[in-house]
Protein backbone atom coordinates (compact mmCIF):
# COMPACT_ATOMS: atom_id res chain seq x y z
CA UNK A 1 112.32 77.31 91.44
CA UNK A 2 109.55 79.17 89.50
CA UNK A 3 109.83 79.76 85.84
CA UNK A 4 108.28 79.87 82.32
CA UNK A 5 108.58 76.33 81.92
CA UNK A 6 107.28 75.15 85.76
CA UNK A 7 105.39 78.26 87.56
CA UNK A 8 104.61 78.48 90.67
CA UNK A 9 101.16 77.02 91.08
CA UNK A 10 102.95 73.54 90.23
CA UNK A 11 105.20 73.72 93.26
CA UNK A 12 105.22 72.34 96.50
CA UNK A 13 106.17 74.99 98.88
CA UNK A 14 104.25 74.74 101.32
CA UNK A 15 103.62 70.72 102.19
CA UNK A 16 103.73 67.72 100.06
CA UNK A 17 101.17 69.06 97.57
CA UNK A 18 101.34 71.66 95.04
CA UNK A 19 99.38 74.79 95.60
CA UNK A 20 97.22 74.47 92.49
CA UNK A 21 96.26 71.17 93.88
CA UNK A 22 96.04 72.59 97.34
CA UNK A 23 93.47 75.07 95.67
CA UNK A 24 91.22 72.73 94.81
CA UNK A 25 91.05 70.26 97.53
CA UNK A 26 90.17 73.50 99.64
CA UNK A 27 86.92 74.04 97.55
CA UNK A 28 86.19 70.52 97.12
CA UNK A 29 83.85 70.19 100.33
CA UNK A 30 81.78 73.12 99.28
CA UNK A 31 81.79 72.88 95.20
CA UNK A 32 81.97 69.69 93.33
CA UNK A 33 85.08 69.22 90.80
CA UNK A 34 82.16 69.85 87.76
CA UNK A 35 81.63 72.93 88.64
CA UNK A 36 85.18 74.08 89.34
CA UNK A 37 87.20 75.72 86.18
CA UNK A 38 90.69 76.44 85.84
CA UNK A 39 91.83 78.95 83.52
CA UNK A 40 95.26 79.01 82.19
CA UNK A 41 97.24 79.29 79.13
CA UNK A 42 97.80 76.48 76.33
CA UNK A 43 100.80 75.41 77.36
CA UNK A 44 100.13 74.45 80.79
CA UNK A 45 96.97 72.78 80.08
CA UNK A 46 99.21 68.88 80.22
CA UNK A 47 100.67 70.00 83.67
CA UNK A 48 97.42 71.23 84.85
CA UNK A 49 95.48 67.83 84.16
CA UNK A 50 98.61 66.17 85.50
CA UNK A 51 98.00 68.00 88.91
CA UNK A 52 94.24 68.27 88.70
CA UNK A 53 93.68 64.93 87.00
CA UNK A 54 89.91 64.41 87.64
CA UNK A 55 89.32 68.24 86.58
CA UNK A 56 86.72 67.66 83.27
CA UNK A 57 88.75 68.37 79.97
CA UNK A 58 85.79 70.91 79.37
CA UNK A 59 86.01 72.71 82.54
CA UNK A 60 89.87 73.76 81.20
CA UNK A 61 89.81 77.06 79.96
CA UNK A 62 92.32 77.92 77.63
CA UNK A 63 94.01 81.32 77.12
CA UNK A 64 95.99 82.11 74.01
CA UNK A 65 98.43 84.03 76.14
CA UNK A 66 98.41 85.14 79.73
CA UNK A 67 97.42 89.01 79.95
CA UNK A 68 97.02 89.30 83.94
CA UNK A 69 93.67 88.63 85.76
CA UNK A 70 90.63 90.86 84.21
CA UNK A 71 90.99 89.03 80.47
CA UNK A 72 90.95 85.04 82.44
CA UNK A 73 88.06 85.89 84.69
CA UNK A 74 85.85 87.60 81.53
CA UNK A 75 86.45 84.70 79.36
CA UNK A 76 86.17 82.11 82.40
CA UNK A 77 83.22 83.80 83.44
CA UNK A 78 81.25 83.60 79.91
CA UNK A 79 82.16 80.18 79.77
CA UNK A 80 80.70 79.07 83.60
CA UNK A 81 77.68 81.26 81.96
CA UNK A 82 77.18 78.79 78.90
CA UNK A 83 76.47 76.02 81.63
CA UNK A 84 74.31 77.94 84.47
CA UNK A 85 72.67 81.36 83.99
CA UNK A 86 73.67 83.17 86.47
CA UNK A 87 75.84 81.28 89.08
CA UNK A 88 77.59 82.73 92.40
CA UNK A 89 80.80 82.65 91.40
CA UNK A 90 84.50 82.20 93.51
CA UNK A 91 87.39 83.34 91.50
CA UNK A 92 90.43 81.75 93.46
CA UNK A 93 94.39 82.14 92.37
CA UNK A 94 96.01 78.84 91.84
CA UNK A 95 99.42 79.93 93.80
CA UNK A 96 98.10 81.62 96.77
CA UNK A 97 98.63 79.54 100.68
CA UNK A 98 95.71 79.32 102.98
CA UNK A 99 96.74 78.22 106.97
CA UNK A 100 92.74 77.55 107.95
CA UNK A 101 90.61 75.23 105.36
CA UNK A 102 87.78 75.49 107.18
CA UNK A 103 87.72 79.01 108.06
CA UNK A 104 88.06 79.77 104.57
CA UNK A 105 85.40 77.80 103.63
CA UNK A 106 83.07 79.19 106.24
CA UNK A 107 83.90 83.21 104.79
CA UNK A 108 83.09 81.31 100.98
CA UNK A 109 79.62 80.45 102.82
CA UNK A 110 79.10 83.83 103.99
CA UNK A 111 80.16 85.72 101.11
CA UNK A 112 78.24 83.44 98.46
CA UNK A 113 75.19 84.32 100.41
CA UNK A 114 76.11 88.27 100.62
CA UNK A 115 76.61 87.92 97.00
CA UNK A 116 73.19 87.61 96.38
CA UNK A 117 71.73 90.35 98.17
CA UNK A 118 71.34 93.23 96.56
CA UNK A 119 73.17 96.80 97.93
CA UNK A 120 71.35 99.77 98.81
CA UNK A 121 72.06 100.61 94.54
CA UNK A 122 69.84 97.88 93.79
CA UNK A 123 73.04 95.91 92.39
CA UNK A 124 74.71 93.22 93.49
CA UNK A 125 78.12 93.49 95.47
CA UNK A 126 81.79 92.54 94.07
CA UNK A 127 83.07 91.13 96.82
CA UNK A 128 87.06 91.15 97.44
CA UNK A 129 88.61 88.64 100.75
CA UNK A 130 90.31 91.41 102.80
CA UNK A 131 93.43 89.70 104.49
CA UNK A 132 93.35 91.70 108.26
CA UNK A 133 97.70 92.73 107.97
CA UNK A 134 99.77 91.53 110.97
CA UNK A 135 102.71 93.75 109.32
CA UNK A 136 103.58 96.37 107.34
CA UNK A 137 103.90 94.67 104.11
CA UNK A 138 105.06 96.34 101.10
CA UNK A 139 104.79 93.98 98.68
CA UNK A 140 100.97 93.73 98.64
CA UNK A 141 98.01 95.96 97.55
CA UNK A 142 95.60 97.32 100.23
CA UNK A 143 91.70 97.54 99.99
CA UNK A 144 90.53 100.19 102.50
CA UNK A 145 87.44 99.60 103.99
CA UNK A 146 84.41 102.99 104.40
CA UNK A 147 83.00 101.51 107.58
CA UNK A 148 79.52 101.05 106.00
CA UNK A 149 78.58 97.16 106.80
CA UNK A 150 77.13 95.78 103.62
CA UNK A 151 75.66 92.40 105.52
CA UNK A 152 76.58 90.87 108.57
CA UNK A 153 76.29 87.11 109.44
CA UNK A 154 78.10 84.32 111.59
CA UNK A 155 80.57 86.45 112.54
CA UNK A 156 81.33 88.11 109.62
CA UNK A 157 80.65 91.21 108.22
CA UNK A 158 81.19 92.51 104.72
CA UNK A 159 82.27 96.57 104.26
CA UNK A 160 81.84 98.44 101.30
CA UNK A 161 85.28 99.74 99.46
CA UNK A 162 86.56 103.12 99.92
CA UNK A 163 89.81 102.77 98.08
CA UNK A 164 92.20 100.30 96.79
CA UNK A 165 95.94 101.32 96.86
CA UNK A 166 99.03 99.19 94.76
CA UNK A 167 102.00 97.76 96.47
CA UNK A 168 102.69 101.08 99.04
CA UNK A 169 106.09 102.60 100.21
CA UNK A 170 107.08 101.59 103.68
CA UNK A 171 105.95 104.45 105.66
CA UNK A 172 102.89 104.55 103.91
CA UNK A 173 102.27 100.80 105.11
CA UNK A 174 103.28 101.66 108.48
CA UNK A 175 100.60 104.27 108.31
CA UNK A 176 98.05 101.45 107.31
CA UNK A 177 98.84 99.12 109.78
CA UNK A 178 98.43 101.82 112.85
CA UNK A 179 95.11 103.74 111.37
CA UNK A 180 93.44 100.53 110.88
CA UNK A 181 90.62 99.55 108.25
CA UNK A 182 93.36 98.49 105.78
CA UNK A 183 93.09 95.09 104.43
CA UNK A 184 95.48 93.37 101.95
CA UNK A 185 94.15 91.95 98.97
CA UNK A 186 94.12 88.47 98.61
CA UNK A 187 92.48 88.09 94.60
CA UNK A 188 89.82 86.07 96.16
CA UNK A 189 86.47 87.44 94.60
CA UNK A 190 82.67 86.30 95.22
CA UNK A 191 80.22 87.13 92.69
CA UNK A 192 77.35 86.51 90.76
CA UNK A 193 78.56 85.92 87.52
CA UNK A 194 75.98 88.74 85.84
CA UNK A 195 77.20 91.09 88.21
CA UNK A 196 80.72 91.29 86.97
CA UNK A 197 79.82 90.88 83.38
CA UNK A 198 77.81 93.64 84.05
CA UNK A 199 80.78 96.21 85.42
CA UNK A 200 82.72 94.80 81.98
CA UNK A 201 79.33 96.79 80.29
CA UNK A 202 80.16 99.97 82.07
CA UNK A 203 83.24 100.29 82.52
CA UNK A 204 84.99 98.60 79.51
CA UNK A 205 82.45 98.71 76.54
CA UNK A 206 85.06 97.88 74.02
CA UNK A 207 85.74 94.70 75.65
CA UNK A 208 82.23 93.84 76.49
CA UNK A 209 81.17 94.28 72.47
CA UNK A 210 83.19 90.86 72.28
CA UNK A 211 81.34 88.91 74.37
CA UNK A 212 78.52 87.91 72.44
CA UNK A 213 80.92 86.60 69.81
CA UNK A 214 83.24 84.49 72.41
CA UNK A 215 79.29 82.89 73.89
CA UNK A 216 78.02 82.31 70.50
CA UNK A 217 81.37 80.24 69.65
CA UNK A 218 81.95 78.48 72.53
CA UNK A 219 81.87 74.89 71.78
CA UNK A 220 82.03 75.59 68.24
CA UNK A 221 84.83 75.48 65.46
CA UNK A 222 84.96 79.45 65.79
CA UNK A 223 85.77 79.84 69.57
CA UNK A 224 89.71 79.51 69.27
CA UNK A 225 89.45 82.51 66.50
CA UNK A 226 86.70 84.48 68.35
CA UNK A 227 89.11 83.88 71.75
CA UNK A 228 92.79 85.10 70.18
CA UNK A 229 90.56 87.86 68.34
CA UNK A 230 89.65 89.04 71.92
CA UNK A 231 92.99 88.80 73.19
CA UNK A 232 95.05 90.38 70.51
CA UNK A 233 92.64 93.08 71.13
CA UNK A 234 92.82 94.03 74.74
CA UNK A 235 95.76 95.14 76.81
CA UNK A 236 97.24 93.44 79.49
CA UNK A 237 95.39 94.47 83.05
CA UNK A 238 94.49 93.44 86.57
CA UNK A 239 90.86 92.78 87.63
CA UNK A 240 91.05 94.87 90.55
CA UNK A 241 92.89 98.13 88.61
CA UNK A 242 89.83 98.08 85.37
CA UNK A 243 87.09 96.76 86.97
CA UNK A 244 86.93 96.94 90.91
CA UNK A 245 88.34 100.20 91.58
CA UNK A 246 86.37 101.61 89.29
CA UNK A 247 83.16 100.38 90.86
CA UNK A 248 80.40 101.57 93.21
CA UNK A 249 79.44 98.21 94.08
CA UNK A 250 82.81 96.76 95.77
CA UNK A 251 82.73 95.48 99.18
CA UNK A 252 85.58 93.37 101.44
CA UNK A 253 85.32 91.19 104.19
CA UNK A 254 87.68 91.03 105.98
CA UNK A 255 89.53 87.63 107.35
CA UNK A 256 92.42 86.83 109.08
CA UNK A 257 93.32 83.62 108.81
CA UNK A 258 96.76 82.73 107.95
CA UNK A 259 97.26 83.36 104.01
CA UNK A 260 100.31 83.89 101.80
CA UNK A 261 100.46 84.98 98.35
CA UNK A 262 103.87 83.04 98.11
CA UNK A 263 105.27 86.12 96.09
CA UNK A 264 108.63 86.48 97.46
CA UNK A 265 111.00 84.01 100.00
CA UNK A 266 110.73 86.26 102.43
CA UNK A 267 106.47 85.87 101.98
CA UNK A 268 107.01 82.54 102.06
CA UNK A 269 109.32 82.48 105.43
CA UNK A 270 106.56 84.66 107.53
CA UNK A 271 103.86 81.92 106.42
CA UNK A 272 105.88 78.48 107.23
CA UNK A 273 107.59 80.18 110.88
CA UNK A 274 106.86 79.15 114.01
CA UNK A 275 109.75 80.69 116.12
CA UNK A 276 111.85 83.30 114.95
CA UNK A 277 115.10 81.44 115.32
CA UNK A 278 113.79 77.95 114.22
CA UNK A 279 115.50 76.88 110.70
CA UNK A 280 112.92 75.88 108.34
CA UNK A 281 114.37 73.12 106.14
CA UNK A 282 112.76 70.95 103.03
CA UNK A 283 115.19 68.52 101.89
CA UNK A 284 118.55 67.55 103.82
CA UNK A 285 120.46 70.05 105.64
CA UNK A 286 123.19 70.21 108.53
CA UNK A 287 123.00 73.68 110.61
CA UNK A 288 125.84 74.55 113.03
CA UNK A 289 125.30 78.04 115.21
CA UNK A 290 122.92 79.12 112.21
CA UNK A 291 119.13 80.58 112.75
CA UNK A 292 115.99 82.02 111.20
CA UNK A 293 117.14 80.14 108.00
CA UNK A 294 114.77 79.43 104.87
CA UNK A 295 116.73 76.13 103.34
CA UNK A 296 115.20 74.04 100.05
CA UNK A 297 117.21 71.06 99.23
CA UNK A 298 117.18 69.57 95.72
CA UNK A 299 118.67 66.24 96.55
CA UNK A 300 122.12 67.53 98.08
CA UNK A 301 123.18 67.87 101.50
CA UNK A 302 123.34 71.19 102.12
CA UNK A 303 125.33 73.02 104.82
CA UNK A 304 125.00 76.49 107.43
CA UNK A 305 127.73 77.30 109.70
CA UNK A 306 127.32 80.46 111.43
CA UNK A 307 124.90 82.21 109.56
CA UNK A 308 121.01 83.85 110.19
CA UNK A 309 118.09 84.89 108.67
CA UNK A 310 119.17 83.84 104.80
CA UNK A 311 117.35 81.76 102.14
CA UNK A 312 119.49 78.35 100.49
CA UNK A 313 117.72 77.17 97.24
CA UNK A 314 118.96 74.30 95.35
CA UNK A 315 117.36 74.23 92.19
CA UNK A 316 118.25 72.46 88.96
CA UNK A 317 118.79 75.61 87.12
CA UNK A 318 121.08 76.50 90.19
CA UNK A 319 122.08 77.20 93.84
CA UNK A 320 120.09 81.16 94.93
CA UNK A 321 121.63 82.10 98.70
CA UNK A 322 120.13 85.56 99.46
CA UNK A 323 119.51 87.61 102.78
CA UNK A 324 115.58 87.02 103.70
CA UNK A 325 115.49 91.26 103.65
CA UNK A 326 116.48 90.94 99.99
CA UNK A 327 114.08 89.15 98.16
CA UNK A 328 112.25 91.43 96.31
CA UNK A 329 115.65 91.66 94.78
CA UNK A 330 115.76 87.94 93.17
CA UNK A 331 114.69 89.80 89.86
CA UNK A 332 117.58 91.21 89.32
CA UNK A 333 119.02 88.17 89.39
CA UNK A 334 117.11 87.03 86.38
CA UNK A 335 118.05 90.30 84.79
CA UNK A 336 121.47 89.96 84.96
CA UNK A 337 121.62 86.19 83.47
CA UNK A 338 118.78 87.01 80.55
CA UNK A 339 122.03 89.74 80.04
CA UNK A 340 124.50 87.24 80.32
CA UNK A 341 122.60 84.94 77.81
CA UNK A 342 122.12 87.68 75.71
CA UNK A 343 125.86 88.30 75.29
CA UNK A 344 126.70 84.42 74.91
């Protein structure tokens, strides 16, 4: 259902909306739509206004090409910084499912304040949402927490970082989930918008020489050419693996409402259940002695007899059946027809 043309963000997987839109609406009570930026790549700049409609044409932020999270948040950063100083600012991906509005926008409340206390450093904190694991998930990254509470407030407390660890091996997750103080990482972030430009200074100097030339153009004739000049020269990087990891001043807090990154059917299934051997259907569907089935209609009826715990997806581009155990496995499905493609 996801591709090049229609990513995820501009699906709706998990209600009637679509989860950019979702995003937004989430924020909406605490930040006004001027103040809210979306940064995404030229080509999905119609689709975005098409979703986000009252979104200010200015408050689009155009990439030249998508290079993974640290090169979006420094240019969307610089440009919240041409219209306020020095804001608190909530760096939220488009695609990600929240289960608890309100409870996320009470940890927003805490965490903009914490932002703007300064540590014991004298700095300001980078602040990460820690989602509390109910499983041993290997398909996320983990933020371990030191046990040293940062600020505490309204029943939340913020830790500073010990570690960060990518997508871990089963056992290792296991391991996680028993010893406690593991959190996975959501990409929600709370800063002030100095503070981060700030760990671009120290830890990525080449980058943050470039700056000054993207601020000075914004607005003007020069800012497309000062903005591909940036990206042709950087490589392609997370914010958490440059920037975060690398810092002294990272802290989580951790939350546990429920909260999907919608990376995978089987992600997906764990957020919509209920009951283990409901069938979860969108669209139209007939189920004889079936269970624990993931079903997405695209117009068709669509039939289970006798089956459990698999995925039906009726897309235009085709029909995907898979076990639910499987899914990390869908890529190879999109290896094998670029292949086939290839040799037509």
């Amino acid at each position: 259902m996801s591709s090049r043309v229609k990513p995820k963000q501009f699906l709706s997987l998990t209600g009637d909306k679509s989860l950019i839109r979702q995003t937004v609406d989430r924020v909406l009570p605490l930040i006004p739509i001027e103040n809210i930026f979306i940064v995404t790549v030229s080509r999905y700049a119609e689709e975005t206004l098409r979703h986000i409609p009252e979104l200010p044409v200015r408050n689009l932020v155009l990439e030249p090409v998508g290079k993974n999270t640290a090169p979006c948040i420094a240019l969307g950063t610089l440009r919240i910084m041409s219209s306020a100083e020095d804001p608190v600012t909530v760096v939220l991906p488009a695609d990600h499912a929240v289960g608890d509005d309100d409870a996320f926008r009470n940890v927003l409340r805490f965490a903009g304040g914490t932002a703007s206390r300064k540590l014991g450093s004298g700095n300001y904190p980078l602040i990460t949402l820690g989602i509390t694991p109910t499983t041993p998930e290997t398909g996320f990254g983990y933020i371990k927490s030191s046990g040293n509470v940062v600020s505490s407030d309204g029943g939340f407390s913020a830790y500073a970082v010990e570690r960060f660890t990518e997508k871990p091996d089963s056992d290792t997750a296991h391991r996680f989930l028993n010893e406690g103080g593991y959190y996975w990482n959501s990409g929600v972030f709370v800063w002030r918008a100095s503070s981060i430009i700030s760990e671009f200074s120290r830890t990525l100097p080449d980058w943050h020489g470039q700056f000054c030339k993207i601020s000075e153009s914004l607005g003007k004739a020069q800012e497309d050419k000062a903005v591909l000049s940036f990206y042709d020269s950087v490589e392609p990087g997370s914010i958490d693996k440059l920037i975060l990891e690398h810092s002294d001043n990272t802290v989580v807090i951790p939350v546990n409402y429920p909260w999907s990154d919608v990376g995978s059917w089987k992600t997906l299934d764990d957020y919509l259940r209920k009951g283990m051997d409901d069938n979860i259907i969108r669209g139209e569907a007939v189920t004889v002695d079936s269970s624990g089935c993931l079903v997405f209609g695209g117009g068709r009826v669509i039939a289970l007899v006798g089956v459990r715990d698999i995925v039906v997806v009726d897309s235009p581009d085709g029909i995907l059946i898979l076990d639910k155990e499987k899914s990390q496995d869908v890529r190879k499905v999109s290896e094998e027809l670029s292949k086939k493609n290839k040799d037509h």
